[in-house]
N, C-alpha and C. Protein backbone atom coordinates (compact mmCIF):
# COMPACT_ATOMS: atom_id res chain seq x y z
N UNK A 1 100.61 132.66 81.91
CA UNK A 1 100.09 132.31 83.21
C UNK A 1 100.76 133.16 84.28
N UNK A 2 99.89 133.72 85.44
CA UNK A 2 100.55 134.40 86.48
C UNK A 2 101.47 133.80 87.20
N UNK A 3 102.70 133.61 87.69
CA UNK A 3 103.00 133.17 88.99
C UNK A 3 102.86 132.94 90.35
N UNK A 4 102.85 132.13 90.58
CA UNK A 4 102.92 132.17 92.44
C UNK A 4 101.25 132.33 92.50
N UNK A 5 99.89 131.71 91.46
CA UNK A 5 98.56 131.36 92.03
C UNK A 5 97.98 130.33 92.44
N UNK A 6 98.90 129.42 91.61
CA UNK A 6 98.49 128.17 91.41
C UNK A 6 98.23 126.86 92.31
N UNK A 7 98.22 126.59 92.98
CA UNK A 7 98.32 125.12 93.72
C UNK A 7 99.24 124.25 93.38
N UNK A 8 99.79 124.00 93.98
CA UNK A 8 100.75 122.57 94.48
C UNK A 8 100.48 120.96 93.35
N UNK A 9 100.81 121.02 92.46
CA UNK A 9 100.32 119.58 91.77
C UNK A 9 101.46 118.43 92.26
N UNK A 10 101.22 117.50 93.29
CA UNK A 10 102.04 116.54 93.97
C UNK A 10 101.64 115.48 93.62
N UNK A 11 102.23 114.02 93.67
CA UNK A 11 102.08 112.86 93.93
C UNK A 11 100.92 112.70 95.41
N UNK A 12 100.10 111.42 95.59
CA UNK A 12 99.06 111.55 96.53
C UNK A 12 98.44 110.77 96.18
N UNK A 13 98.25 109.58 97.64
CA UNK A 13 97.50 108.42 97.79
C UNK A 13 96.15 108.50 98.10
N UNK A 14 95.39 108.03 96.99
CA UNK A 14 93.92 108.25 97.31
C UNK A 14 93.76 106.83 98.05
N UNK A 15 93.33 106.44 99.18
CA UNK A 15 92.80 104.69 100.22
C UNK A 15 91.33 105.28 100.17
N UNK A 16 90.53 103.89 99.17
CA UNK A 16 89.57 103.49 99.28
C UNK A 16 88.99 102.84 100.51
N UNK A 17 88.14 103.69 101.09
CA UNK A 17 87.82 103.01 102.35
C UNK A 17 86.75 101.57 102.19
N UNK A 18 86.47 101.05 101.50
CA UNK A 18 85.37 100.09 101.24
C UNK A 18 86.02 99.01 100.49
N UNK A 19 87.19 99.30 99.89
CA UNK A 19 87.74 98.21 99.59
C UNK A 19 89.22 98.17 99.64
N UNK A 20 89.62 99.08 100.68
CA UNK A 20 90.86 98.95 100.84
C UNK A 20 92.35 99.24 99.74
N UNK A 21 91.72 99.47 98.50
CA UNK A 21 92.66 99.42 97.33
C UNK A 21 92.95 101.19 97.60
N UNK A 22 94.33 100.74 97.01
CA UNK A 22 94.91 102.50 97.60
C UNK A 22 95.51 102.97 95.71
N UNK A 23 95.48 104.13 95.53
CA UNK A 23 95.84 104.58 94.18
C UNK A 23 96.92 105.51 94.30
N UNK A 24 98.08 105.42 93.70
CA UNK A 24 99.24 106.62 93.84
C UNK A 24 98.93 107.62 92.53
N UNK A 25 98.44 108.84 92.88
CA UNK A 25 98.19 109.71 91.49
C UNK A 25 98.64 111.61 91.89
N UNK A 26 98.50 112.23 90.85
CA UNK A 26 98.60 113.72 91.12
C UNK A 26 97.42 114.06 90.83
N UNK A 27 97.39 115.06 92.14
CA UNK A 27 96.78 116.36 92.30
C UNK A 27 97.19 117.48 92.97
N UNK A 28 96.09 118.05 93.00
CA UNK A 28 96.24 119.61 93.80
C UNK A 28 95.57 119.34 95.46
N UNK A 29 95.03 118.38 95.55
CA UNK A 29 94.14 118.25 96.75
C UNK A 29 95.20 117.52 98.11
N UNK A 30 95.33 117.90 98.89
CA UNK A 30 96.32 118.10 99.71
C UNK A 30 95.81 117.26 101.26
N UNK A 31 96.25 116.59 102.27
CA UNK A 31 96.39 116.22 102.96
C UNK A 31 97.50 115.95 104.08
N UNK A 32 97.21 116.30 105.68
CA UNK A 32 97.99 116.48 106.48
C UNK A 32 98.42 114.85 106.82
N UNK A 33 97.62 113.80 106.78
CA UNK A 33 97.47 112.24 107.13
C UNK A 33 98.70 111.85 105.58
N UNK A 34 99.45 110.47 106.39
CA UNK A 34 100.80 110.32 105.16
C UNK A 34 100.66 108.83 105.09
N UNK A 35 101.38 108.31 104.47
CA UNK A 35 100.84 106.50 104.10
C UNK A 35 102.71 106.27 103.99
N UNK A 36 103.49 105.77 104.15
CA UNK A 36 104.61 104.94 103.03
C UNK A 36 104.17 104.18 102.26
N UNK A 37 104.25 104.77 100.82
CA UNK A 37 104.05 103.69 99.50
C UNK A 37 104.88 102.66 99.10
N UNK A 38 104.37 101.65 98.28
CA UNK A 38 105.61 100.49 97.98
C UNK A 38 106.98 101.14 97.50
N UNK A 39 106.91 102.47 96.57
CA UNK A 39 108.35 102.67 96.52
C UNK A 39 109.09 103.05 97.79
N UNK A 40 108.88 103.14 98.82
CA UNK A 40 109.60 103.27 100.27
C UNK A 40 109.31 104.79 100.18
N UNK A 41 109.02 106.09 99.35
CA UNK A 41 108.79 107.30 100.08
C UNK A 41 107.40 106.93 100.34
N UNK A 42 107.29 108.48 101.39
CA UNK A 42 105.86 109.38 102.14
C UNK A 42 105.13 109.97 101.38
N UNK A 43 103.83 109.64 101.19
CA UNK A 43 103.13 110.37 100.27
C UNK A 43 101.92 111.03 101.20
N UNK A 44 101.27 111.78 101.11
CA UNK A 44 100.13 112.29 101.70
C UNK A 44 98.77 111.57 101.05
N UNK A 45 97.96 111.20 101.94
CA UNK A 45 96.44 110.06 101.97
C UNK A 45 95.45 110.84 101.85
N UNK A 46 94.78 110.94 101.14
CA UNK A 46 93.30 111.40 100.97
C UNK A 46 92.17 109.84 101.01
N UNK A 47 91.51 110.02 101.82
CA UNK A 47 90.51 108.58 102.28
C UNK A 47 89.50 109.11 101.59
N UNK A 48 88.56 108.15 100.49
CA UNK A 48 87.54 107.76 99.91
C UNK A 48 86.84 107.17 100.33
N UNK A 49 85.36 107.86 100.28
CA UNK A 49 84.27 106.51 100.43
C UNK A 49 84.00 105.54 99.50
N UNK A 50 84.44 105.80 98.35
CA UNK A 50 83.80 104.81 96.99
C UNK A 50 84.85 105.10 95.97
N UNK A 51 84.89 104.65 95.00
CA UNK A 51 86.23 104.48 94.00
C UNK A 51 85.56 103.27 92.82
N UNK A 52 85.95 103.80 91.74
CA UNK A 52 86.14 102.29 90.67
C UNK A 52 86.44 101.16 91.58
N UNK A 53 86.92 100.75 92.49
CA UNK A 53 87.27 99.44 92.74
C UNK A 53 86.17 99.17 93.28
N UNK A 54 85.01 99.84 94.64
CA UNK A 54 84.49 99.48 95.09
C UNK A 54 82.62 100.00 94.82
N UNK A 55 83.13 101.15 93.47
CA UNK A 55 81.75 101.32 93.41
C UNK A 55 80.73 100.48 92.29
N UNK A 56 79.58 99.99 92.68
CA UNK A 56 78.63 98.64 92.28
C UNK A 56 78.38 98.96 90.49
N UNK A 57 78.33 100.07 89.94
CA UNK A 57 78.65 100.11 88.64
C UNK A 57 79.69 99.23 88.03
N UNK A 58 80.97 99.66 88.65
CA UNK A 58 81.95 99.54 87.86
C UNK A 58 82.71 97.56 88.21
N UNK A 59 81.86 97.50 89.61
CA UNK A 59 82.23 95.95 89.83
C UNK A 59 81.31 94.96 89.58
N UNK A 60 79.85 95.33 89.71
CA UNK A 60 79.02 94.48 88.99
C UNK A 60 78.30 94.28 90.26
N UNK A 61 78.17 94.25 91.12
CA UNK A 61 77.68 93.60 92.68
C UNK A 61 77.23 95.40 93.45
N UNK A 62 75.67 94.60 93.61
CA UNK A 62 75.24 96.13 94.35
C UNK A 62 74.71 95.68 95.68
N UNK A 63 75.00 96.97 96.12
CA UNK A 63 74.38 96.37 97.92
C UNK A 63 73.10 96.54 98.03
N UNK A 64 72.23 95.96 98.99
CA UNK A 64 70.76 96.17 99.37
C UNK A 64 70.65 96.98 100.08
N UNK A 65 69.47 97.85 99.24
CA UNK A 65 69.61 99.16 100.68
C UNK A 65 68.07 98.80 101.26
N UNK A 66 68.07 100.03 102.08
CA UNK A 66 66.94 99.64 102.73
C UNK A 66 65.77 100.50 102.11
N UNK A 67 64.77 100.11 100.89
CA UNK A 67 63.95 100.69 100.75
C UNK A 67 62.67 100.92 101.53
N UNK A 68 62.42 99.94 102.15
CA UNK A 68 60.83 100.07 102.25
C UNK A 68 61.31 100.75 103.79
N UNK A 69 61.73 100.99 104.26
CA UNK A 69 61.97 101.93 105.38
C UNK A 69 62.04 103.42 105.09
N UNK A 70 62.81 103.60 103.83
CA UNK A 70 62.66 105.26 103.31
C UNK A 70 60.91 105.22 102.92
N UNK A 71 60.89 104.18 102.36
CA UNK A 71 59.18 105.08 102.44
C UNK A 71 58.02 104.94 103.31
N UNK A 72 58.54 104.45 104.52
CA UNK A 72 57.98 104.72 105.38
C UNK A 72 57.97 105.57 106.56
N UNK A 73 59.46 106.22 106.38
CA UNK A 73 59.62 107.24 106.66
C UNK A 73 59.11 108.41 106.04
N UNK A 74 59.15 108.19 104.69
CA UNK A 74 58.82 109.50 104.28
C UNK A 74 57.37 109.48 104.19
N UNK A 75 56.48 108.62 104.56
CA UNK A 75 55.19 108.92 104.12
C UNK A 75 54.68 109.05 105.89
N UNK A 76 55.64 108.68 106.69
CA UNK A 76 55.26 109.51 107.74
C UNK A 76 55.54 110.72 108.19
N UNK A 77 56.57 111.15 107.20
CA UNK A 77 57.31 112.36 107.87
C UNK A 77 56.32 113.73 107.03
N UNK A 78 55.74 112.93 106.02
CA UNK A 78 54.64 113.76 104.86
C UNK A 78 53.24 113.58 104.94
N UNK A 79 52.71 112.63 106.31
CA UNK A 79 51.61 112.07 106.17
C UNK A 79 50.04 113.21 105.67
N UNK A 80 50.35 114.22 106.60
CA UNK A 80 49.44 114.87 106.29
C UNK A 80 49.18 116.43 104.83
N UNK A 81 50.52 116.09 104.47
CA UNK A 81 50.62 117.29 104.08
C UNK A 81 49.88 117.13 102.46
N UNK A 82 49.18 117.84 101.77
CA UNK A 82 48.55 118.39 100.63
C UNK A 82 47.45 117.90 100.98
N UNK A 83 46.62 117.58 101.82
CA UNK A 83 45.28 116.49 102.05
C UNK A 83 44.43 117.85 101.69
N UNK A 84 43.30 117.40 101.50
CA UNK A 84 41.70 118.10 101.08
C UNK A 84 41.66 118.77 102.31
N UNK A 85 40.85 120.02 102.02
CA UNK A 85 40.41 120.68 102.97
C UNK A 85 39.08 121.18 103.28
């Protein structure tokens, strides 16, 4: 392996924003924002929208989205298009 290409592999708090559960793990992916973890050091925070804790696969509970509005958007936003000519 070359020296001096590689990236930084650190300790780093991933905070689930949707359910609040925070994960201490390594990577290479880096952040200026810092958390204090339960062991009392500084770790650097990377914020998530979704995670095993909070995504509806993996917990069983799915949210309602709003369908019948996407297709009424989209069949207005497409109304005319491929029609007979």
């Amino acid at each position: 392996m070359k020296t001096d290409i590689h990236p930084e592999y650190q300790l780093v708090i991933f905070n689930d924003l949707a359910s609040g559960e925070k994960v201490l793990t390594r990577t290479t992916a880096t952040s200026k924002k810092t958390m204090e973890w339960e062991d009392g050091n500084t770790y650097p925070v990377i914020d998530v929208e979704i995670s095993a804790a909070s995504h509806p696969f993996y917990t069983g509970k799915q949210r309602i989205m709003d369908t019948a509005g996407r297709v009424e958007r989209f069949n207005a936003r497409f109304k005319g298009f491929g029609g007979k000519k």
